[in-house]
N, C-alpha and C. Protein backbone atom coordinates (compact mmCIF):
# COMPACT_ATOMS: atom_id res chain seq x y z
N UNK A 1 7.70 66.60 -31.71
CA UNK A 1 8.78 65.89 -31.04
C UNK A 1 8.85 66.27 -29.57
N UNK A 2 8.66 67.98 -29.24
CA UNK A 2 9.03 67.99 -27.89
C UNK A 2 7.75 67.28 -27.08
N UNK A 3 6.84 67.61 -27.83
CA UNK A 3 5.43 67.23 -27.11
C UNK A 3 5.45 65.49 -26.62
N UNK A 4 5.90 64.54 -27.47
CA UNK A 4 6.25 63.32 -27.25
C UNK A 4 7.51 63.28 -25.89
N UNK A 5 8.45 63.93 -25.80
CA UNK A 5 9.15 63.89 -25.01
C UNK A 5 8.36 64.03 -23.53
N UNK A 6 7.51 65.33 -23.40
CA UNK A 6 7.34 65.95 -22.98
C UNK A 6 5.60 64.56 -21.68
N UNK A 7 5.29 64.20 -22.59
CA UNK A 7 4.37 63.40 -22.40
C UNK A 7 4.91 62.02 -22.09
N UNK A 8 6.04 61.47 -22.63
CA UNK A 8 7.01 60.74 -22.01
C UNK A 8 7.41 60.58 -20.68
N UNK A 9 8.34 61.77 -20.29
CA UNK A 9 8.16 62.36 -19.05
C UNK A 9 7.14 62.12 -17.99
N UNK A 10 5.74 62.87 -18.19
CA UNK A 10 4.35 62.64 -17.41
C UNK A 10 4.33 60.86 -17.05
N UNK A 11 4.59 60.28 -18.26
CA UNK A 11 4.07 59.01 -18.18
C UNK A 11 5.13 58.54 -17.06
N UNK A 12 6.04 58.49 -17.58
CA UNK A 12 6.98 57.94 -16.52
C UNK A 12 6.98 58.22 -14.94
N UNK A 13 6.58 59.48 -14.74
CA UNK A 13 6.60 60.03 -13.32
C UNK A 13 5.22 59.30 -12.53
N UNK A 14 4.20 59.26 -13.40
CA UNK A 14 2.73 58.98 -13.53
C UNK A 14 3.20 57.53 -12.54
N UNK A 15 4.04 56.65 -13.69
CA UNK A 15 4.04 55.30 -13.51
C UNK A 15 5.23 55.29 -12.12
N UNK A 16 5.79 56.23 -11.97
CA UNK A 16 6.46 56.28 -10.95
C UNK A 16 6.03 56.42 -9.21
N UNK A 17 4.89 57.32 -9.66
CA UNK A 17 4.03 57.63 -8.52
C UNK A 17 3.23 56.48 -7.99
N UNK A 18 2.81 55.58 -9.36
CA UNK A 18 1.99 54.20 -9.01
C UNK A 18 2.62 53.66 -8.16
N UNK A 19 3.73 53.34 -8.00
CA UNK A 19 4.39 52.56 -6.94
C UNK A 19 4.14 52.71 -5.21
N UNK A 20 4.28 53.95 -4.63
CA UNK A 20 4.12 54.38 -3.58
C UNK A 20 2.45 54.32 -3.44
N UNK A 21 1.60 54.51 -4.20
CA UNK A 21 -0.15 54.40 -3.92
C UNK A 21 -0.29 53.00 -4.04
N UNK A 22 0.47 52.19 -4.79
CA UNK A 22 -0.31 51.01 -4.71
C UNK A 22 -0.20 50.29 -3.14
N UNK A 23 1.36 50.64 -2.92
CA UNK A 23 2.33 49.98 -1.42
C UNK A 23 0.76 50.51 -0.57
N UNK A 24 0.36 52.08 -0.89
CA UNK A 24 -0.43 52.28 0.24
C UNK A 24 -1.48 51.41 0.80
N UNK A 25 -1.68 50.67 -0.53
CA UNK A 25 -3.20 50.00 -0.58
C UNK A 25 -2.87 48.68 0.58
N UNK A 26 -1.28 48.23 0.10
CA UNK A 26 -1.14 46.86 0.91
C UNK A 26 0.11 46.92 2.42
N UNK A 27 0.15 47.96 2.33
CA UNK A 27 0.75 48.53 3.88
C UNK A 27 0.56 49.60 4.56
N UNK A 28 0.56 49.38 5.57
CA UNK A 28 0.43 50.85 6.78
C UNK A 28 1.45 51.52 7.18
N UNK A 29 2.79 51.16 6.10
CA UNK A 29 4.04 51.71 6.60
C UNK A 29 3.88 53.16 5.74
N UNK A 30 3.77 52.89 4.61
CA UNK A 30 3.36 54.07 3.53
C UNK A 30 2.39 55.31 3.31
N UNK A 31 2.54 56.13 4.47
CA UNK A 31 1.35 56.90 4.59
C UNK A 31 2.12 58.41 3.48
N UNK A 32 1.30 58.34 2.34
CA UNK A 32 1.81 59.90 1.61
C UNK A 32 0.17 60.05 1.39
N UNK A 33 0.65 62.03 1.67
CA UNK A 33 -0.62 62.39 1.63
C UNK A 33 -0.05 63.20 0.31
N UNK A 34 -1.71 63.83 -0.09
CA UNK A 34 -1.46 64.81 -1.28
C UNK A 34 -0.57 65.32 -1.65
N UNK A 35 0.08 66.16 -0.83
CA UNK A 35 1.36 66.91 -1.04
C UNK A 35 2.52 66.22 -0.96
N UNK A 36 2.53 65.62 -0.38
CA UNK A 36 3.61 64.00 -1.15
C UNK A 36 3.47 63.94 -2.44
N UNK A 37 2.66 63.37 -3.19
CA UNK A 37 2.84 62.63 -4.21
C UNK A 37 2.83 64.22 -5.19
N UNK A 38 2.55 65.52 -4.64
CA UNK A 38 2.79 66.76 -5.43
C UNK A 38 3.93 66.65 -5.83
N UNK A 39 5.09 67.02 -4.60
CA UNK A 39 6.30 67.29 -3.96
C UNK A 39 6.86 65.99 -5.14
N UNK A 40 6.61 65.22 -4.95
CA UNK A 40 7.34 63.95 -5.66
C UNK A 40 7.20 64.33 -7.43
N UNK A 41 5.96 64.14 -7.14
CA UNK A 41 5.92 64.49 -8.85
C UNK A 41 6.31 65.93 -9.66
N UNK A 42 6.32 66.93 -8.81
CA UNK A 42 7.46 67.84 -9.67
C UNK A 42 9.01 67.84 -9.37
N UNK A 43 9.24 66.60 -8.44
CA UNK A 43 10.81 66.13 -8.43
C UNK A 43 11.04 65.62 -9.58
N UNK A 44 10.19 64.76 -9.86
CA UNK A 44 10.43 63.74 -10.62
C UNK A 44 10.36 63.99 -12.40
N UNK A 45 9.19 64.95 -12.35
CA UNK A 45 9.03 65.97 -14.02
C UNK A 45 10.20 66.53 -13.94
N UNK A 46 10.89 67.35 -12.88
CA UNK A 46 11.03 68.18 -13.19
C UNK A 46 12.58 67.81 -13.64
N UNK A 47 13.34 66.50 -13.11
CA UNK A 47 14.12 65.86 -13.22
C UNK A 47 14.44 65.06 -14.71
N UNK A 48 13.67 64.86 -15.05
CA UNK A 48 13.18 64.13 -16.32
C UNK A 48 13.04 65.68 -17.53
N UNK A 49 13.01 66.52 -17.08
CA UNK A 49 12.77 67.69 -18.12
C UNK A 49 14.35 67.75 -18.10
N UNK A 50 15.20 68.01 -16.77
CA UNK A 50 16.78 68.95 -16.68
C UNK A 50 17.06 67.63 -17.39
N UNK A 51 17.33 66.35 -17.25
CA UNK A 51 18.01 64.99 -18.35
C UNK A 51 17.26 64.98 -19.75
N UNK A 52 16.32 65.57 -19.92
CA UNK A 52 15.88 65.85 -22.02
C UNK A 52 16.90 67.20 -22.64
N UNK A 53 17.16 67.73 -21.22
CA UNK A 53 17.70 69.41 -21.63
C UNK A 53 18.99 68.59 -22.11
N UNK A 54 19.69 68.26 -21.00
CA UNK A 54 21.30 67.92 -20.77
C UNK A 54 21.29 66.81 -21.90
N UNK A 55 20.95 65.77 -22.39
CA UNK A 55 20.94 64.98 -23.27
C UNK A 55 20.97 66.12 -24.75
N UNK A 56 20.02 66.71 -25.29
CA UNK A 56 19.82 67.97 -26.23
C UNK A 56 21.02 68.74 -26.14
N UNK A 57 21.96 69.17 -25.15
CA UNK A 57 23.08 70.38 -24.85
C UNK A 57 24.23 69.56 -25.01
N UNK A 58 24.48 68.42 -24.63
CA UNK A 58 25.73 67.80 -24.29
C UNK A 58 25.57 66.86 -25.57
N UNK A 59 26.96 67.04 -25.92
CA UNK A 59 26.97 66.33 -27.56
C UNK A 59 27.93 64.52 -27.01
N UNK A 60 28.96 65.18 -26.30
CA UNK A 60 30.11 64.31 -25.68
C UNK A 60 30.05 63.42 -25.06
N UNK A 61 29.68 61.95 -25.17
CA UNK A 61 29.29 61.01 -24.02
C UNK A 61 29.68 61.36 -22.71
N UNK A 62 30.69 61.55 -22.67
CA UNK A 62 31.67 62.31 -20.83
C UNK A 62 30.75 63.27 -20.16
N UNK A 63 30.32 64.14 -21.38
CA UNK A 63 29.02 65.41 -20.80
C UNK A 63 28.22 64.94 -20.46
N UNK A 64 27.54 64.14 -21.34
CA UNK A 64 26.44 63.79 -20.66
C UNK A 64 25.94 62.70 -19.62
N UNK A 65 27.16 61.70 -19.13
CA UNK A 65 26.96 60.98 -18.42
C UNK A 65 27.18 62.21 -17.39
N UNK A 66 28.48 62.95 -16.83
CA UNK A 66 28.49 64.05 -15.74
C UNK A 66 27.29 64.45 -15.36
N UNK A 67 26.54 65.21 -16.97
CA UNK A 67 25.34 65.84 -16.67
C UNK A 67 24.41 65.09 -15.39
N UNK A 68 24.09 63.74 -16.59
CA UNK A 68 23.38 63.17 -15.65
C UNK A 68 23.46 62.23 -14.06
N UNK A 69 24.98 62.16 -14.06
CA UNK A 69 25.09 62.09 -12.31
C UNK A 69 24.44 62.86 -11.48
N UNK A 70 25.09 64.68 -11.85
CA UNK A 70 24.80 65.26 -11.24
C UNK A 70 23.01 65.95 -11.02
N UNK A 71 22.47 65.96 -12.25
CA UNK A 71 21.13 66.12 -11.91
C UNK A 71 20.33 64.59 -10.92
N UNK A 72 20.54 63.25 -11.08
CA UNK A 72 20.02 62.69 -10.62
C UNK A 72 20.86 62.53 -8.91
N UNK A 73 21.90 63.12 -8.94
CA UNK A 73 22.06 62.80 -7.71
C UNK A 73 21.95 64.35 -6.47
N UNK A 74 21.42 65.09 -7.56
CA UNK A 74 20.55 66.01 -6.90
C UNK A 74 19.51 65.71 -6.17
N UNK A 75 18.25 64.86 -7.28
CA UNK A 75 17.12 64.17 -7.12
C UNK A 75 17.49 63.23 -6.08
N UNK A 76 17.83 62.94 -6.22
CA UNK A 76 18.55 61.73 -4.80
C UNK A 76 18.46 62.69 -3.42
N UNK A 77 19.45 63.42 -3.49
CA UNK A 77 19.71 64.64 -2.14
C UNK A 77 18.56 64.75 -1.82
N UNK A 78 17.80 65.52 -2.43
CA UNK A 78 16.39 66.16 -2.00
C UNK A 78 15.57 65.07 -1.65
N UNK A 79 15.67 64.05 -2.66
CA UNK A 79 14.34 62.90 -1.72
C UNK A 79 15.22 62.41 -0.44
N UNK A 80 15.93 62.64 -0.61
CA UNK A 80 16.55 61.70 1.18
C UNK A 80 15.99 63.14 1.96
N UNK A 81 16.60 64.13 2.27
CA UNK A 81 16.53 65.22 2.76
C UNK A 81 14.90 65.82 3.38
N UNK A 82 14.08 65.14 2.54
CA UNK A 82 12.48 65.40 2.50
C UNK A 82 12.09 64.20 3.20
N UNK A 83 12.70 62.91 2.76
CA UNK A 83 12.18 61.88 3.49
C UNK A 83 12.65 61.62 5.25
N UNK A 84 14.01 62.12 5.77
CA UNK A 84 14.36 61.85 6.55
C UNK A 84 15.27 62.85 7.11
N UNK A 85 15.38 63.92 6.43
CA UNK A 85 16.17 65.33 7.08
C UNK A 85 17.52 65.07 7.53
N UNK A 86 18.26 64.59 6.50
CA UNK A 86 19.88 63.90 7.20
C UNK A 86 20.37 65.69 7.58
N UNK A 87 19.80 67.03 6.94
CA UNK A 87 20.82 68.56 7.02
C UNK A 87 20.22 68.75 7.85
N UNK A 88 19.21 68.51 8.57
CA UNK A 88 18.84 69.35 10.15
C UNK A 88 19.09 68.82 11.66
């Protein structure tokens, strides 16, 4: 079971990452290099692991919608913050 979750996850981030490489192929606005699509993809696992946790911990619909505001609007913070530095 966790292993399905777990590979779930991959896939999704996988298919998530497709988006930004394909843009690369058909624009010059989109330049990510390696460590981009690193940086992204353990946002994005790693985001997708804390919402399998919080879904598993939180029994209470109320919990777990909270939960998951707040982890995804973490994920949010940090990709703005990386993409465009709104804290410096």
């Amino acid at each position: 079971m966790k292993s399905q979750s777990l590979l779930r996850s991959l896939a999704a981030t996988i298919i998530i990452l497709l988006i930004p490489a394909a843009a690369m192929l058909f624009a010059d606005d989109v330049q990510w290099g390696v460590a981009d699509f690193a940086i992204m993809g353990v946002l994005l696992f790693g985001t997708a692991l804390l919402l399998q946790w919080a879904l598993a911990r939180f029994t209470q619909p109320a919990q777990r919608l909270a939960a998951a505001v707040v982890i995804i609007g973490a994920l949010l913070l940090v990709w703005v913050q990386l993409a465009v530095g709104i804290f410096s």
